[in-house]
PDB file of N, CA and C in Angstrom:
ATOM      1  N   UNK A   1     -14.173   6.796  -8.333  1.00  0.00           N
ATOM      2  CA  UNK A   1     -13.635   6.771  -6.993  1.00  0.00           C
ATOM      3  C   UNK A   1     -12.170   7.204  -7.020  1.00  0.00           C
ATOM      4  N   UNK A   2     -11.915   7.772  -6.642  1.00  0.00           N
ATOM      5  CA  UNK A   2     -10.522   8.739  -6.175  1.00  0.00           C
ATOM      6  C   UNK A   2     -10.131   7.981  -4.997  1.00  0.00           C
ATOM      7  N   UNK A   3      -8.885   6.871  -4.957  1.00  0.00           N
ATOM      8  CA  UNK A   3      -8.264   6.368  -3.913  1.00  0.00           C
ATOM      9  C   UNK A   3      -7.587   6.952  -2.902  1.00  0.00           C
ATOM     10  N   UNK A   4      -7.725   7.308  -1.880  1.00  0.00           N
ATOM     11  CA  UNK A   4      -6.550   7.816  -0.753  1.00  0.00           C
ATOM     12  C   UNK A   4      -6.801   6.786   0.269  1.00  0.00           C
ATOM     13  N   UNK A   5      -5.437   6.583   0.929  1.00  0.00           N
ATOM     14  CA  UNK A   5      -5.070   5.471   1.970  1.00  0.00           C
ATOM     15  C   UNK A   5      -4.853   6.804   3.289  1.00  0.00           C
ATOM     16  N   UNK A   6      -5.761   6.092   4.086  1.00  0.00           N
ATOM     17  CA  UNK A   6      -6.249   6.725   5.726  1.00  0.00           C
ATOM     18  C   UNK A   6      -5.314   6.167   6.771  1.00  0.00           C
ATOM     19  N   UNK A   7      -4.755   4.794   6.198  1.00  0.00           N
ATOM     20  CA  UNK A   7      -4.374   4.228   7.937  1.00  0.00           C
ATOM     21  C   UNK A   7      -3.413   5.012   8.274  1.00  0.00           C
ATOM     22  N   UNK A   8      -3.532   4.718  10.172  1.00  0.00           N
ATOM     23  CA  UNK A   8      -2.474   5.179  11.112  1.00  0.00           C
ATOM     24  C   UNK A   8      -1.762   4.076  11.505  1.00  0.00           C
ATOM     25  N   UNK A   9      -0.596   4.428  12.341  1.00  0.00           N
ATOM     26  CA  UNK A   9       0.066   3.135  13.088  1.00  0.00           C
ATOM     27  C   UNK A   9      -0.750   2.010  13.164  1.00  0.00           C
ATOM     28  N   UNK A  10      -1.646   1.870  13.753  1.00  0.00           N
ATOM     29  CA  UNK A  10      -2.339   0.799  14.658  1.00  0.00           C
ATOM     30  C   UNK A  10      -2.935   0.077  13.595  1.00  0.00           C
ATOM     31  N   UNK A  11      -3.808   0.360  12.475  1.00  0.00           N
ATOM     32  CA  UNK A  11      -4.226  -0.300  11.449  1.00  0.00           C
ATOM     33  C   UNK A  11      -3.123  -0.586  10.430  1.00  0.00           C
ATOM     34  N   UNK A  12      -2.018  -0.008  10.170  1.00  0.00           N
ATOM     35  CA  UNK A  12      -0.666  -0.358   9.109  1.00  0.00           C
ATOM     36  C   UNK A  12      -0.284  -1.346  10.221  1.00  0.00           C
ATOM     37  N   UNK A  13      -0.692  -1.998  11.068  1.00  0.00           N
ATOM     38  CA  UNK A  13      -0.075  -3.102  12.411  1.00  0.00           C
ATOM     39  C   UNK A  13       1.720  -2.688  12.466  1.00  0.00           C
ATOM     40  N   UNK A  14       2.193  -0.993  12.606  1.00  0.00           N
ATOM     41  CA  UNK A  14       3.458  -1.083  13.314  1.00  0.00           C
ATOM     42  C   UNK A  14       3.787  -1.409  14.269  1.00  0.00           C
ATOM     43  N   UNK A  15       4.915  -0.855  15.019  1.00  0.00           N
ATOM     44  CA  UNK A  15       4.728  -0.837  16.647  1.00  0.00           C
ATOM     45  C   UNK A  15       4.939   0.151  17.107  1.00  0.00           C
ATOM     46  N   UNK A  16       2.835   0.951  17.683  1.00  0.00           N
ATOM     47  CA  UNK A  16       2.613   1.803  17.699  1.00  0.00           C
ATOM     48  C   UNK A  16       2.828   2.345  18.689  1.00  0.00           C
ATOM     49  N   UNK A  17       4.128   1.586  19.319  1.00  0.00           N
ATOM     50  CA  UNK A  17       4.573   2.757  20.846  1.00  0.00           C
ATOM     51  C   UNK A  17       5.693   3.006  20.688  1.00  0.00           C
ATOM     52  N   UNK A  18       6.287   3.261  19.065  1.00  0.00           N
ATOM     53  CA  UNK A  18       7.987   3.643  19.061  1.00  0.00           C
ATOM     54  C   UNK A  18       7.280   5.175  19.021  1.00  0.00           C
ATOM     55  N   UNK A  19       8.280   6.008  18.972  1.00  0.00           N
ATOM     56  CA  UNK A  19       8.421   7.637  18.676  1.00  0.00           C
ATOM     57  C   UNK A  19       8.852   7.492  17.491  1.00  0.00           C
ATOM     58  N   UNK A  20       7.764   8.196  16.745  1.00  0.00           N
ATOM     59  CA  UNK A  20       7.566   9.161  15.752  1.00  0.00           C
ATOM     60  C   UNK A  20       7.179   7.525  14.373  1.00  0.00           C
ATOM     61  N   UNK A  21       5.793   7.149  15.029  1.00  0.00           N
ATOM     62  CA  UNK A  21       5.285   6.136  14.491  1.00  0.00           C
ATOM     63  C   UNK A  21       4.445   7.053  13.938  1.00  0.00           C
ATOM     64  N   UNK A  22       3.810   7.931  14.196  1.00  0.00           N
ATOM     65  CA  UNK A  22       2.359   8.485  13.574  1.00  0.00           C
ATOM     66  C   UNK A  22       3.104   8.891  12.365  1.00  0.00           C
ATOM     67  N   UNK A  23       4.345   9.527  12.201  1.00  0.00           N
ATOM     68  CA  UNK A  23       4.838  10.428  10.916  1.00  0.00           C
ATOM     69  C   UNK A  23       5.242   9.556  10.342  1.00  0.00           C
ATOM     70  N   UNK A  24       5.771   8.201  10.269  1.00  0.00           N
ATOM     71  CA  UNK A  24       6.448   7.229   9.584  1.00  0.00           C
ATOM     72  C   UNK A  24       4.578   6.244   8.956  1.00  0.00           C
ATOM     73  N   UNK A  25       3.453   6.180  10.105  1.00  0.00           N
ATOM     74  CA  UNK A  25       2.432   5.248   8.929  1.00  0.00           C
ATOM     75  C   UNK A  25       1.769   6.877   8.231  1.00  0.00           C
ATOM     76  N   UNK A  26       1.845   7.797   8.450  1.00  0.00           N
ATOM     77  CA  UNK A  26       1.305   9.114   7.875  1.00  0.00           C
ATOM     78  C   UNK A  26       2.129   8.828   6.288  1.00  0.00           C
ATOM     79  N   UNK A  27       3.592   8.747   6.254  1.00  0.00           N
ATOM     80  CA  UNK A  27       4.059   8.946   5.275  1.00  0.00           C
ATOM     81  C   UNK A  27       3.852   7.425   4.160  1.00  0.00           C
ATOM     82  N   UNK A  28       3.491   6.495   5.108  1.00  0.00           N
ATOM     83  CA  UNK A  28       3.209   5.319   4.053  1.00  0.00           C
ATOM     84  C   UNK A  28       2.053   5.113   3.194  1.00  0.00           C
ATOM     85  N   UNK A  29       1.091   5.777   3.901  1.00  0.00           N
ATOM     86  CA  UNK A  29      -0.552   6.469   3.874  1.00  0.00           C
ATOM     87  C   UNK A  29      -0.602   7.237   2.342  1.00  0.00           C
ATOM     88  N   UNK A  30       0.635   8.574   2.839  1.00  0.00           N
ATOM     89  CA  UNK A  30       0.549   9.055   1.455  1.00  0.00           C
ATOM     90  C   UNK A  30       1.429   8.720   0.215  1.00  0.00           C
ATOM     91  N   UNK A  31       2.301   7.811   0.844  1.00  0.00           N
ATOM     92  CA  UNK A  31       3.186   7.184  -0.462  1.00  0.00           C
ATOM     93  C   UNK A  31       2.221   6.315  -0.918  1.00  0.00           C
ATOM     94  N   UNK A  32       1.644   5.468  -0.715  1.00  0.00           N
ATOM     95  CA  UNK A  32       0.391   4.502  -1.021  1.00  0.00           C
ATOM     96  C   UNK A  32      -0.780   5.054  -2.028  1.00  0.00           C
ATOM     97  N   UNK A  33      -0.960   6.762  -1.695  1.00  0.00           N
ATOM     98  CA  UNK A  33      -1.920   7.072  -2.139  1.00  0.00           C
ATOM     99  C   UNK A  33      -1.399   7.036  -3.554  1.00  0.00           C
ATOM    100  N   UNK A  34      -0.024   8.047  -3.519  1.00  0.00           N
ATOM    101  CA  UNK A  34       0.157   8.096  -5.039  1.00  0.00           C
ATOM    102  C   UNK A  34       0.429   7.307  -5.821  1.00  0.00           C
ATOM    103  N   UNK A  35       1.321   6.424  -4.990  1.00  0.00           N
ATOM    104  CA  UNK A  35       1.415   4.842  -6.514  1.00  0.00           C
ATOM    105  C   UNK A  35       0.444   4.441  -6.768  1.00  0.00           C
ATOM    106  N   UNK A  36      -0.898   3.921  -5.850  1.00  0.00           N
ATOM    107  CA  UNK A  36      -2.329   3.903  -6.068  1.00  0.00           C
ATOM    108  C   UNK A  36      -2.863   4.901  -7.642  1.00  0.00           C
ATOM    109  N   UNK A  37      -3.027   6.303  -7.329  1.00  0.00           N
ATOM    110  CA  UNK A  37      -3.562   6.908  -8.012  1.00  0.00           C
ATOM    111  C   UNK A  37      -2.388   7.173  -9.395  1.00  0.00           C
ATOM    112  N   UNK A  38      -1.373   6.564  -9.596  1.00  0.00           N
ATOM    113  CA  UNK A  38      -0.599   6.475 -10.578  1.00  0.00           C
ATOM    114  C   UNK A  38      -0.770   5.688 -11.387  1.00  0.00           C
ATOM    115  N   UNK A  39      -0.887   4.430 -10.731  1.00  0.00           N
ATOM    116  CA  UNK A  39      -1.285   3.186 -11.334  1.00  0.00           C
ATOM    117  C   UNK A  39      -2.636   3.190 -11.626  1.00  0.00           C
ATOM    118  N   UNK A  40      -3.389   3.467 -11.232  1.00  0.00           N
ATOM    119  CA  UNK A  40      -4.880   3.536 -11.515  1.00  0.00           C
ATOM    120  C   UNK A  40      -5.137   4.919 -12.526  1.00  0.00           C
ATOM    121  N   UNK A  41      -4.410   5.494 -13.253  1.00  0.00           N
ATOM    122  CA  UNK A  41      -4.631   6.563 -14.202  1.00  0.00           C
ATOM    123  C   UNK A  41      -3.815   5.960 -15.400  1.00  0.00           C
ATOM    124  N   UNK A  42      -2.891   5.283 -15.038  1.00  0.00           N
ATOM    125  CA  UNK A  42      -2.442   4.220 -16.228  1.00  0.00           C
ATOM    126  C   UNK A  42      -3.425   3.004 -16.975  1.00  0.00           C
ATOM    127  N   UNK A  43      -4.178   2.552 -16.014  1.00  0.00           N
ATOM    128  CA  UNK A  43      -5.296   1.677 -16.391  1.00  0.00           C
ATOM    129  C   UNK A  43      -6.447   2.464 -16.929  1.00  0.00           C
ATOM    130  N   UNK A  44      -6.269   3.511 -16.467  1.00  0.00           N
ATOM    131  CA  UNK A  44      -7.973   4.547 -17.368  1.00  0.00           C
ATOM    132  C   UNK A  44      -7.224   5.003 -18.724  1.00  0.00           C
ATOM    133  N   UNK A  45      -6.388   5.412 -18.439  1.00  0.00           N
ATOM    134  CA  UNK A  45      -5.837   5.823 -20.098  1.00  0.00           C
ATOM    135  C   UNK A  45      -5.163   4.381 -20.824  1.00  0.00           C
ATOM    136  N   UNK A  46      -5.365   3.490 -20.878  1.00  0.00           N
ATOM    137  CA  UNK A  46      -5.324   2.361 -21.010  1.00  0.00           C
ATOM    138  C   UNK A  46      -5.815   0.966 -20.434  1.00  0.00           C
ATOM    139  N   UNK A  47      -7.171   0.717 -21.027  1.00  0.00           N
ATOM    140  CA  UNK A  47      -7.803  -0.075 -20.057  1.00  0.00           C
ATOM    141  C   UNK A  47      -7.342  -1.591 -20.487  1.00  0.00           C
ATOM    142  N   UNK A  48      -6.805  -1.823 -22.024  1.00  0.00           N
ATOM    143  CA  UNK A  48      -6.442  -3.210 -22.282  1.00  0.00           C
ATOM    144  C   UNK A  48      -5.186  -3.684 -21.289  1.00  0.00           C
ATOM    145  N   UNK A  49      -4.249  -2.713 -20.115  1.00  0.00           N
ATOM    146  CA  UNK A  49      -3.149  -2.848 -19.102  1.00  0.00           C
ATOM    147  C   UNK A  49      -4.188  -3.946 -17.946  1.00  0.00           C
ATOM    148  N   UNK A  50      -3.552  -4.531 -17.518  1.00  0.00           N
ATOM    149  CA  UNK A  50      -3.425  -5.760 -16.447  1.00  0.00           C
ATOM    150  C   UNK A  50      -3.691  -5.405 -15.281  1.00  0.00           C
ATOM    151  N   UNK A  51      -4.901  -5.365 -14.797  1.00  0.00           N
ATOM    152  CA  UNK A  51      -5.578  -4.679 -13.400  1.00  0.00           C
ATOM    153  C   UNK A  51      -4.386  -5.271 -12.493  1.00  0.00           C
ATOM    154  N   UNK A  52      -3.929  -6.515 -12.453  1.00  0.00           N
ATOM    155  CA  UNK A  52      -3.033  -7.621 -11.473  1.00  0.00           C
ATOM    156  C   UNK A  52      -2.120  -7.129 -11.513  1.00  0.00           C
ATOM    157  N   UNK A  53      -1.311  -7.022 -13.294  1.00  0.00           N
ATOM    158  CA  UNK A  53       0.247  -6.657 -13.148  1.00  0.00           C
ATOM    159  C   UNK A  53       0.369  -5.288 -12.573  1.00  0.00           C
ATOM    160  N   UNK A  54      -0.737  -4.489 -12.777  1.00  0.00           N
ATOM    161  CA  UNK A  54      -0.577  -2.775 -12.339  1.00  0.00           C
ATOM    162  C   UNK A  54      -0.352  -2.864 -10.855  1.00  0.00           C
ATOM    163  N   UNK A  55      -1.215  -3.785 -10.100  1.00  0.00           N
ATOM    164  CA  UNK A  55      -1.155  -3.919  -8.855  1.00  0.00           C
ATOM    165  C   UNK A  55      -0.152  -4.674  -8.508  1.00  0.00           C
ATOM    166  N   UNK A  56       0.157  -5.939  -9.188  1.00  0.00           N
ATOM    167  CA  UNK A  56       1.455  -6.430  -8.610  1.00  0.00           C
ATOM    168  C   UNK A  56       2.737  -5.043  -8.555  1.00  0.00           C
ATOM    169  N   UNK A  57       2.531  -4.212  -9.331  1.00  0.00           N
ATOM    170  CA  UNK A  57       4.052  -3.639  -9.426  1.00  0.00           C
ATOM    171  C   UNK A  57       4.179  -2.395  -8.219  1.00  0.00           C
ATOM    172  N   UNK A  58       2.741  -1.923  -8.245  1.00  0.00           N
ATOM    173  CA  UNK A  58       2.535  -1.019  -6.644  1.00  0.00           C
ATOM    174  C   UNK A  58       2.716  -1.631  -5.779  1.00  0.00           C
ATOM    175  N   UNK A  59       2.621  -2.684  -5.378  1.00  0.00           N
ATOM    176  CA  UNK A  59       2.632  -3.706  -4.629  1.00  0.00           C
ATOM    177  C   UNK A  59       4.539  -3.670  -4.160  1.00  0.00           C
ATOM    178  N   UNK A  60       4.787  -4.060  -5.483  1.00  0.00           N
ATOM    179  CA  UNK A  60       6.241  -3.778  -5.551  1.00  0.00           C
ATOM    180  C   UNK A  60       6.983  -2.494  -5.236  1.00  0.00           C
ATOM    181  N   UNK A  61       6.829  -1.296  -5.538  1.00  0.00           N
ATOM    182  CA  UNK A  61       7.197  -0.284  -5.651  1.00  0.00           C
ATOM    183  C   UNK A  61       6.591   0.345  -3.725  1.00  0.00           C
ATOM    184  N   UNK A  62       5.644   0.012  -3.441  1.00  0.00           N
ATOM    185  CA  UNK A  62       5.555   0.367  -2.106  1.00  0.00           C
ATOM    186  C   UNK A  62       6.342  -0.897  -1.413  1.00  0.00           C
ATOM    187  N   UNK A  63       6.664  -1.414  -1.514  1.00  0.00           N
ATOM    188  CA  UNK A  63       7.308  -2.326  -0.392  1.00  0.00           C
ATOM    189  C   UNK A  63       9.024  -2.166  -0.303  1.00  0.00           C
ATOM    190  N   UNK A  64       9.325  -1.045  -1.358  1.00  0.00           N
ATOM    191  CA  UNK A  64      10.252  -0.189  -1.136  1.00  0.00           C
ATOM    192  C   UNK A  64      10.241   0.646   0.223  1.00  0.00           C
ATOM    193  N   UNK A  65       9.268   1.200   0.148  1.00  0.00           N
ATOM    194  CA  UNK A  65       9.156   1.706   1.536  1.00  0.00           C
ATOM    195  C   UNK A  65       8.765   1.574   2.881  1.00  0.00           C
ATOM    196  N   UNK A  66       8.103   0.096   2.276  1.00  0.00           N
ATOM    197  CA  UNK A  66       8.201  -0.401   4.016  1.00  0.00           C
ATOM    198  C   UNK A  66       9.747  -0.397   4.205  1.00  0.00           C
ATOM    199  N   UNK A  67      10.551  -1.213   3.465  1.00  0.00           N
ATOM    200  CA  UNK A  67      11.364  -1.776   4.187  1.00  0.00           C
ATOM    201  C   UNK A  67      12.078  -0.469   4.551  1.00  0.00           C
ATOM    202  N   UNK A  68      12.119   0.773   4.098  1.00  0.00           N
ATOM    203  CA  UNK A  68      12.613   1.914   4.898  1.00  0.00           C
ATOM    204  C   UNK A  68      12.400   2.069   6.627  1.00  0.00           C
ATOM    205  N   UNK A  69      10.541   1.308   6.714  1.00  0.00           N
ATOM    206  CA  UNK A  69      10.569   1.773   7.674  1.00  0.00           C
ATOM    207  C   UNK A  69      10.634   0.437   8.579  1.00  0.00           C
ATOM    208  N   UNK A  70      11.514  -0.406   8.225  1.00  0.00           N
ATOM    209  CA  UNK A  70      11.481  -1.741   9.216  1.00  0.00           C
ATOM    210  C   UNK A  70      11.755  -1.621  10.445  1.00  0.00           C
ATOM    211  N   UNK A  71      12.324  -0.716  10.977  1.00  0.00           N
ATOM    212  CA  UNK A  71      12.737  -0.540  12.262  1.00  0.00           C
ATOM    213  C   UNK A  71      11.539  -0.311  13.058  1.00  0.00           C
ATOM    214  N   UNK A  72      10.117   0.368  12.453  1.00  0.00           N
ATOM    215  CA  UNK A  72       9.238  -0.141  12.689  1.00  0.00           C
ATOM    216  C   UNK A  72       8.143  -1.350  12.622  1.00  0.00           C
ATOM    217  N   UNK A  73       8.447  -1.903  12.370  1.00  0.00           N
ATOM    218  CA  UNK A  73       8.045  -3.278  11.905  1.00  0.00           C
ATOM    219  C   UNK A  73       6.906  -3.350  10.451  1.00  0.00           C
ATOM    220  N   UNK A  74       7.201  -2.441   9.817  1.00  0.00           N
ATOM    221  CA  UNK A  74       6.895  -2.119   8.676  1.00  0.00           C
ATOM    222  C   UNK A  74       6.851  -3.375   7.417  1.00  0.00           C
ATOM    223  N   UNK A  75       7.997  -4.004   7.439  1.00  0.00           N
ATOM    224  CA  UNK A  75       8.036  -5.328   6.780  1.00  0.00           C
ATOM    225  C   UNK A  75       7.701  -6.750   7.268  1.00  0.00           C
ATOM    226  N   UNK A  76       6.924  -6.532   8.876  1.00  0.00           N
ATOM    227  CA  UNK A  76       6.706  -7.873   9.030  1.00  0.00           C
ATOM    228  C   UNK A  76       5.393  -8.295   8.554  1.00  0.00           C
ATOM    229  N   UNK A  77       4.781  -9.921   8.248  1.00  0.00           N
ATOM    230  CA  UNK A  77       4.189 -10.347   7.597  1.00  0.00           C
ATOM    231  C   UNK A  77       2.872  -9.156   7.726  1.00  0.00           C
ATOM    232  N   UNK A  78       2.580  -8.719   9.004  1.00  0.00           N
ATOM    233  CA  UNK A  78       0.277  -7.854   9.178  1.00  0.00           C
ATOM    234  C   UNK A  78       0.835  -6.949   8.564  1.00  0.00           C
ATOM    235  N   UNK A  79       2.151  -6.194   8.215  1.00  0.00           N
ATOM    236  CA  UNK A  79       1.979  -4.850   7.295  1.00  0.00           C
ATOM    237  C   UNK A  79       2.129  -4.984   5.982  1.00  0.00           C
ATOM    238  N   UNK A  80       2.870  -6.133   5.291  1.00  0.00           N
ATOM    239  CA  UNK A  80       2.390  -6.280   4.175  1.00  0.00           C
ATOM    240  C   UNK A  80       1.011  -6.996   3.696  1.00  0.00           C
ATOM    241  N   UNK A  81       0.038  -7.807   4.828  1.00  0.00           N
ATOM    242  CA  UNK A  81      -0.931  -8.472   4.803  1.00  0.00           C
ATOM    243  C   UNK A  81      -1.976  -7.262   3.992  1.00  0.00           C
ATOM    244  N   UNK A  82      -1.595  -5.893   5.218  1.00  0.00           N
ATOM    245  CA  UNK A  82      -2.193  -5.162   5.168  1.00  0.00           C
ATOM    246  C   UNK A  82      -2.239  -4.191   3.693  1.00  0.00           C
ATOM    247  N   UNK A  83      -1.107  -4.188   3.287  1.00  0.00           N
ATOM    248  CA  UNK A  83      -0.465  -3.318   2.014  1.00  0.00           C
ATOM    249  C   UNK A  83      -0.838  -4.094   0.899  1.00  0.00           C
ATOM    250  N   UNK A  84      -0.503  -5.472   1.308  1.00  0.00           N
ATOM    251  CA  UNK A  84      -1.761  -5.859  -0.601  1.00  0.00           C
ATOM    252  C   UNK A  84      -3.497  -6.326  -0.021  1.00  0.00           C
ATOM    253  N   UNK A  85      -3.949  -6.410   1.081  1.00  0.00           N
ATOM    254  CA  UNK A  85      -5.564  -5.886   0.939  1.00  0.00           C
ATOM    255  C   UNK A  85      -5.993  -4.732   0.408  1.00  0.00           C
ATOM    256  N   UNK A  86      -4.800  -3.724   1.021  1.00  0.00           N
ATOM    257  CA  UNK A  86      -5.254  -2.216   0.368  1.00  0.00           C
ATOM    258  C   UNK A  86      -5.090  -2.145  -1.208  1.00  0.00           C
ATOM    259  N   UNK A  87      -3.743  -2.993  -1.550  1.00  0.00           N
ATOM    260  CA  UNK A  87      -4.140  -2.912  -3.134  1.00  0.00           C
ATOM    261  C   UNK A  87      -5.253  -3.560  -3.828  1.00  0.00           C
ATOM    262  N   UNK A  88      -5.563  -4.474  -3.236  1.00  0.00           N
ATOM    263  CA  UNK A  88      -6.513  -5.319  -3.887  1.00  0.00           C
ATOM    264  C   UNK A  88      -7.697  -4.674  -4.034  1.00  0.00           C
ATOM    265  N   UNK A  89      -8.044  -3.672  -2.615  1.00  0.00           N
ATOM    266  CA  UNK A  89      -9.169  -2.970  -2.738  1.00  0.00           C
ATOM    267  C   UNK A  89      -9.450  -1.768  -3.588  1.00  0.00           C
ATOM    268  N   UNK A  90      -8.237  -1.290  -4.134  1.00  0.00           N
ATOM    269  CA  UNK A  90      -8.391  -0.109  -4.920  1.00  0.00           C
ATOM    270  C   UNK A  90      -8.472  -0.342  -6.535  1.00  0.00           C
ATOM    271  N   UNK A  91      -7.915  -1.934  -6.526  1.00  0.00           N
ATOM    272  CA  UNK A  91      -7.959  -1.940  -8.061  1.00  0.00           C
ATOM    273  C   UNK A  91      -9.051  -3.022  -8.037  1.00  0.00           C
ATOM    274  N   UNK A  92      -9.954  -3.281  -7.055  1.00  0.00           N
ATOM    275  CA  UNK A  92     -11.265  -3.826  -6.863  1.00  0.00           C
ATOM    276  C   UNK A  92     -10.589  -5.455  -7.824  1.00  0.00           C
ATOM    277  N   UNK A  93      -9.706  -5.936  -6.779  1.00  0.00           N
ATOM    278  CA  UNK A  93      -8.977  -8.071  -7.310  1.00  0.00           C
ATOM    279  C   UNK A  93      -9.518  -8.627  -6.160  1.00  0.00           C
ATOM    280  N   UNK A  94     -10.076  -9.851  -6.525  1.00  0.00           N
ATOM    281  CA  UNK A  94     -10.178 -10.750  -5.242  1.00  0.00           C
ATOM    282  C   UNK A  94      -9.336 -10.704  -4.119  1.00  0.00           C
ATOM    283  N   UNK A  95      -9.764 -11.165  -2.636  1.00  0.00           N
ATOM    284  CA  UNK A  95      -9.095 -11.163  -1.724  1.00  0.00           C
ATOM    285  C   UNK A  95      -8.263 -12.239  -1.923  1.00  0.00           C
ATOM    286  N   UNK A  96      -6.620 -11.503  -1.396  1.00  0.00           N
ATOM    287  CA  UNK A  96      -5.366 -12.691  -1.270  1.00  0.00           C
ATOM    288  C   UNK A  96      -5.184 -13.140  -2.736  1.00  0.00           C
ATOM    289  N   UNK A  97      -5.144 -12.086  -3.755  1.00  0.00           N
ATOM    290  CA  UNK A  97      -4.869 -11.992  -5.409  1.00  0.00           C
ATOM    291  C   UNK A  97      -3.688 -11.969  -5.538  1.00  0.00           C
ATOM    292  N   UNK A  98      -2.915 -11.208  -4.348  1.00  0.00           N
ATOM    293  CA  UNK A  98      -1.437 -10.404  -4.280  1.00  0.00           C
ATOM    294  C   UNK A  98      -0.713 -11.309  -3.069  1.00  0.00           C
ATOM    295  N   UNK A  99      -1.594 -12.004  -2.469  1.00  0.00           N
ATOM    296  CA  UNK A  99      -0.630 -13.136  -1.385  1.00  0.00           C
ATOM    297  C   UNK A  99       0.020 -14.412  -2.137  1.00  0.00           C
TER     298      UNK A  99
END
């Protein structure tokens, strides 16, 4: 499975009636994809690495960029709710592994 992250505003829970919300969850979408598929090519070429710690640190490393986009409400609690379900789901961890 080849990970890519789909959401728009409304599912990243911004607030999807500022201007120029679609290009700000577009760009979190694809920043997501690649730490995703970074971290998850580190665990195939090394499978004895830490499904959790790999994900805790994407986890980490994208929440760099929410807080870029806080002015959209990017850092309040449903968008990071939302940002470690999505990790959890790509490196297949129980739900609320990363809460």
């Amino acid at each position: 499975m080849i990970y890519t992250c789909t959401r728009d505003a409304e599912s990243w829970q911004l607030y999807s009636t500022m201007r120029g919300v679609k290009a700000v969850a577009a760009d979190l979408s694809g920043t997501l994809t690649v730490i995703v598929r970074n971290a998850l090519a580190k665990l195939e070429a090394d499978p004895d690495l830490s499904e959790t710690k790999l994900a805790r640190k994407a986890f980490n490393e994208m929440y760099e960029h929410l807080s870029h986009a806080g002015d959209f409400g990017a850092c309040d609690t449903e968008p990071r709710g939302v940002l470690a379900h999505e990790i959890e789901k790509a490196f297949r961890l129980d739900p609320y592994t990363l809460d």
